[in-house]
C-alpha atoms as a PDB file:
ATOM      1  CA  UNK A   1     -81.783  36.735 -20.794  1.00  0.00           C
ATOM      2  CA  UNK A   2     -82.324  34.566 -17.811  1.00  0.00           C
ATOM      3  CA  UNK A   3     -80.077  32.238 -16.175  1.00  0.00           C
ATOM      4  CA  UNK A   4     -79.680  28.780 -15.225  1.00  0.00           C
ATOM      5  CA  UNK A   5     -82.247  27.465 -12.426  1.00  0.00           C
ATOM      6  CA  UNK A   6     -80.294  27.113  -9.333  1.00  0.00           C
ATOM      7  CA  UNK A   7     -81.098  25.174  -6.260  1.00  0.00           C
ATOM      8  CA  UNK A   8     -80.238  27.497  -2.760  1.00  0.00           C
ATOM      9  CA  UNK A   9     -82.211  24.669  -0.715  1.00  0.00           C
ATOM     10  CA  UNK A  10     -79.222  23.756   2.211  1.00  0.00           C
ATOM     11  CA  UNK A  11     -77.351  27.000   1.441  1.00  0.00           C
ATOM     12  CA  UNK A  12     -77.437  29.351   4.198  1.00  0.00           C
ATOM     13  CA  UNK A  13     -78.308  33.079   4.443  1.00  0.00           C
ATOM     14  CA  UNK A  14     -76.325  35.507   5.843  1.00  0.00           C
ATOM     15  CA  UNK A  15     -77.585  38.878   6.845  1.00  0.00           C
ATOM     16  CA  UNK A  16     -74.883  41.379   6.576  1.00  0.00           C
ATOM     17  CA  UNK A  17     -75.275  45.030   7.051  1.00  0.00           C
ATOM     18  CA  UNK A  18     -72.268  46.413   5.091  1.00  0.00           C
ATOM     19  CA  UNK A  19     -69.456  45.934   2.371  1.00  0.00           C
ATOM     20  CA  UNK A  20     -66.692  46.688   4.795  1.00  0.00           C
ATOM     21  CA  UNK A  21     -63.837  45.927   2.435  1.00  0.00           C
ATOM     22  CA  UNK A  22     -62.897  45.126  -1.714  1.00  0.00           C
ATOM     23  CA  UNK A  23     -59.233  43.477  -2.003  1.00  0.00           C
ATOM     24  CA  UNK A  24     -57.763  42.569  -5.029  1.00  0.00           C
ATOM     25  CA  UNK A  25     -56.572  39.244  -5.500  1.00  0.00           C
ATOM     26  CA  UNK A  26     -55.010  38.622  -8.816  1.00  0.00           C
ATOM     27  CA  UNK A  27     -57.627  39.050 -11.465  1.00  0.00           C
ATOM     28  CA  UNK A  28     -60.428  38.128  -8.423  1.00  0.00           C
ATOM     29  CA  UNK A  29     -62.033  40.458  -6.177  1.00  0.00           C
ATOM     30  CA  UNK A  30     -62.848  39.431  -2.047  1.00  0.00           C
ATOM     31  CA  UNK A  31     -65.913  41.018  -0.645  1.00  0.00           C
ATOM     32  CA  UNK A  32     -65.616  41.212   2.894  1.00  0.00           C
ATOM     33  CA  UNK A  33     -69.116  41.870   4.549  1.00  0.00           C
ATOM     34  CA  UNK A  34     -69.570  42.877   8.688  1.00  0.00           C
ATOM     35  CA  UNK A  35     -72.001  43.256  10.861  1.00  0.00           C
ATOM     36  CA  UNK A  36     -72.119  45.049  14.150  1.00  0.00           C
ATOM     37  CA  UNK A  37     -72.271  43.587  17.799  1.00  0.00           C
ATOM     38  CA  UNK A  38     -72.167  44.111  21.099  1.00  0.00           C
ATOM     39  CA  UNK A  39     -68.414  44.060  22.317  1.00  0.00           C
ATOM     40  CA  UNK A  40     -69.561  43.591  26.301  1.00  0.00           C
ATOM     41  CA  UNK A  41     -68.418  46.542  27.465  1.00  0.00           C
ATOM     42  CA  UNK A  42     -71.616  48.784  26.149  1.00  0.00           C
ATOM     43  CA  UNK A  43     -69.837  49.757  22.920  1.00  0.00           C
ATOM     44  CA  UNK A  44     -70.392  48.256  19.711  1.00  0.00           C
ATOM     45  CA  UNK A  45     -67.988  46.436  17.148  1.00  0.00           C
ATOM     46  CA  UNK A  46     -68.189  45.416  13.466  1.00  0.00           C
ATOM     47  CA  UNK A  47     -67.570  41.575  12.959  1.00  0.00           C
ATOM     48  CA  UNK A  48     -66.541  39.859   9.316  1.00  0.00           C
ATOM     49  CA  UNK A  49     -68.874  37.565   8.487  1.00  0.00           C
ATOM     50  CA  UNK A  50     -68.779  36.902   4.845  1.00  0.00           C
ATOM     51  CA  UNK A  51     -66.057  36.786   2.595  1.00  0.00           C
ATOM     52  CA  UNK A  52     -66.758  36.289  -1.308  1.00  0.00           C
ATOM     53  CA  UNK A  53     -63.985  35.782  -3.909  1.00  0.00           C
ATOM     54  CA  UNK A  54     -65.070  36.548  -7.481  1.00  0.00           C
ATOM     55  CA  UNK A  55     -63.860  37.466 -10.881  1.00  0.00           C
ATOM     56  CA  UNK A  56     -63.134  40.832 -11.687  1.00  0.00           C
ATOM     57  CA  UNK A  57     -65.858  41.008 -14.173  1.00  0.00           C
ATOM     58  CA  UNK A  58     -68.761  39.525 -12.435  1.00  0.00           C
ATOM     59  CA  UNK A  59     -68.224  42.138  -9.474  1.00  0.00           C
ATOM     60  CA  UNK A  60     -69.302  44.530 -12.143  1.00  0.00           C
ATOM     61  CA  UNK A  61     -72.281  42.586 -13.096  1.00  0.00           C
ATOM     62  CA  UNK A  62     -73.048  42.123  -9.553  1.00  0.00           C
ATOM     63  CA  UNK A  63     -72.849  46.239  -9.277  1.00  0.00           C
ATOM     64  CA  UNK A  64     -75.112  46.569 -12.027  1.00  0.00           C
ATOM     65  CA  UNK A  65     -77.679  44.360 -10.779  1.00  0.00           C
ATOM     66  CA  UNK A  66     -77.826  45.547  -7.242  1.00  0.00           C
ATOM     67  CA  UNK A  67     -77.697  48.873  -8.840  1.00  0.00           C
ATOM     68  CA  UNK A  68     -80.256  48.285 -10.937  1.00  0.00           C
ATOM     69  CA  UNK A  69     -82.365  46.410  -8.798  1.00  0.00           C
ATOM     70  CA  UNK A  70     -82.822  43.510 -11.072  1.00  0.00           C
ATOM     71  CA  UNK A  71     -81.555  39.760 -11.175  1.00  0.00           C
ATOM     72  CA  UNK A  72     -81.186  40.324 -14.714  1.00  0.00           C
ATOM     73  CA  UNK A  73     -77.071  41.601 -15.938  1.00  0.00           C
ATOM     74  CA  UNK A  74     -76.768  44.370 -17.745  1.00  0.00           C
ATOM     75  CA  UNK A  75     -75.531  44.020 -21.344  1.00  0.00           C
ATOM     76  CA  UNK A  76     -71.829  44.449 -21.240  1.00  0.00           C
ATOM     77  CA  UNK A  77     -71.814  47.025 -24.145  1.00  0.00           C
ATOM     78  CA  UNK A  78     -73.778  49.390 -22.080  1.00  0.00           C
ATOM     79  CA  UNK A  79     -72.102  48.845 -18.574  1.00  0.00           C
ATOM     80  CA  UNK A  80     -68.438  49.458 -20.359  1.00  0.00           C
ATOM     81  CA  UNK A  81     -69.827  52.790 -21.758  1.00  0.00           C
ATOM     82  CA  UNK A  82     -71.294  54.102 -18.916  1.00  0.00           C
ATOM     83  CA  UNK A  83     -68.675  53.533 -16.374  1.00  0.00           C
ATOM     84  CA  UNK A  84     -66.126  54.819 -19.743  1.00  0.00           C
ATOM     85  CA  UNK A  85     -67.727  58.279 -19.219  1.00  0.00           C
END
């Protein structure tokens, strides 16, 4: 089952190097993503650099597929019953 063709030419690309945070917002999810810099006094802190809001359900999709290393979703019958048990 593959998706729609979409065009990411003009979109740009953030690296981040963690999932710092998962709020709730209504029936949405935000995804707040950091990275870590230099703070100028030789320590470190982690920056917010990406925030994503999403529906509930396609946060689990996106799990699956990062999970499962694939671009492809899961079929929703067998994500419900494994995260069930």
């Amino acid at each position: 089952m593959s998706g729609p063709i979409v065009d990411t030419v003009g979109i740009p690309e953030v690296f981040v190097e963690a999932l710092a945070r998962v709020e709730r917002i209504g029936p949405n999810r935000r995804l707040v993503f950091t990275v870590t810099q230099p703070d100028g006094a030789g320590g470190a802190e982690r920056v917010a650099v990406v925030k994503v809001v999403l529906p509930a359900e396609t946060s689990v999709y996106l799990a699956a597929m990062l999970l499962n290393d694939t671009p492809e979703p899961l079929a929703f019958a067998s994500l419900s019953h494994a995260i069930a048990n």
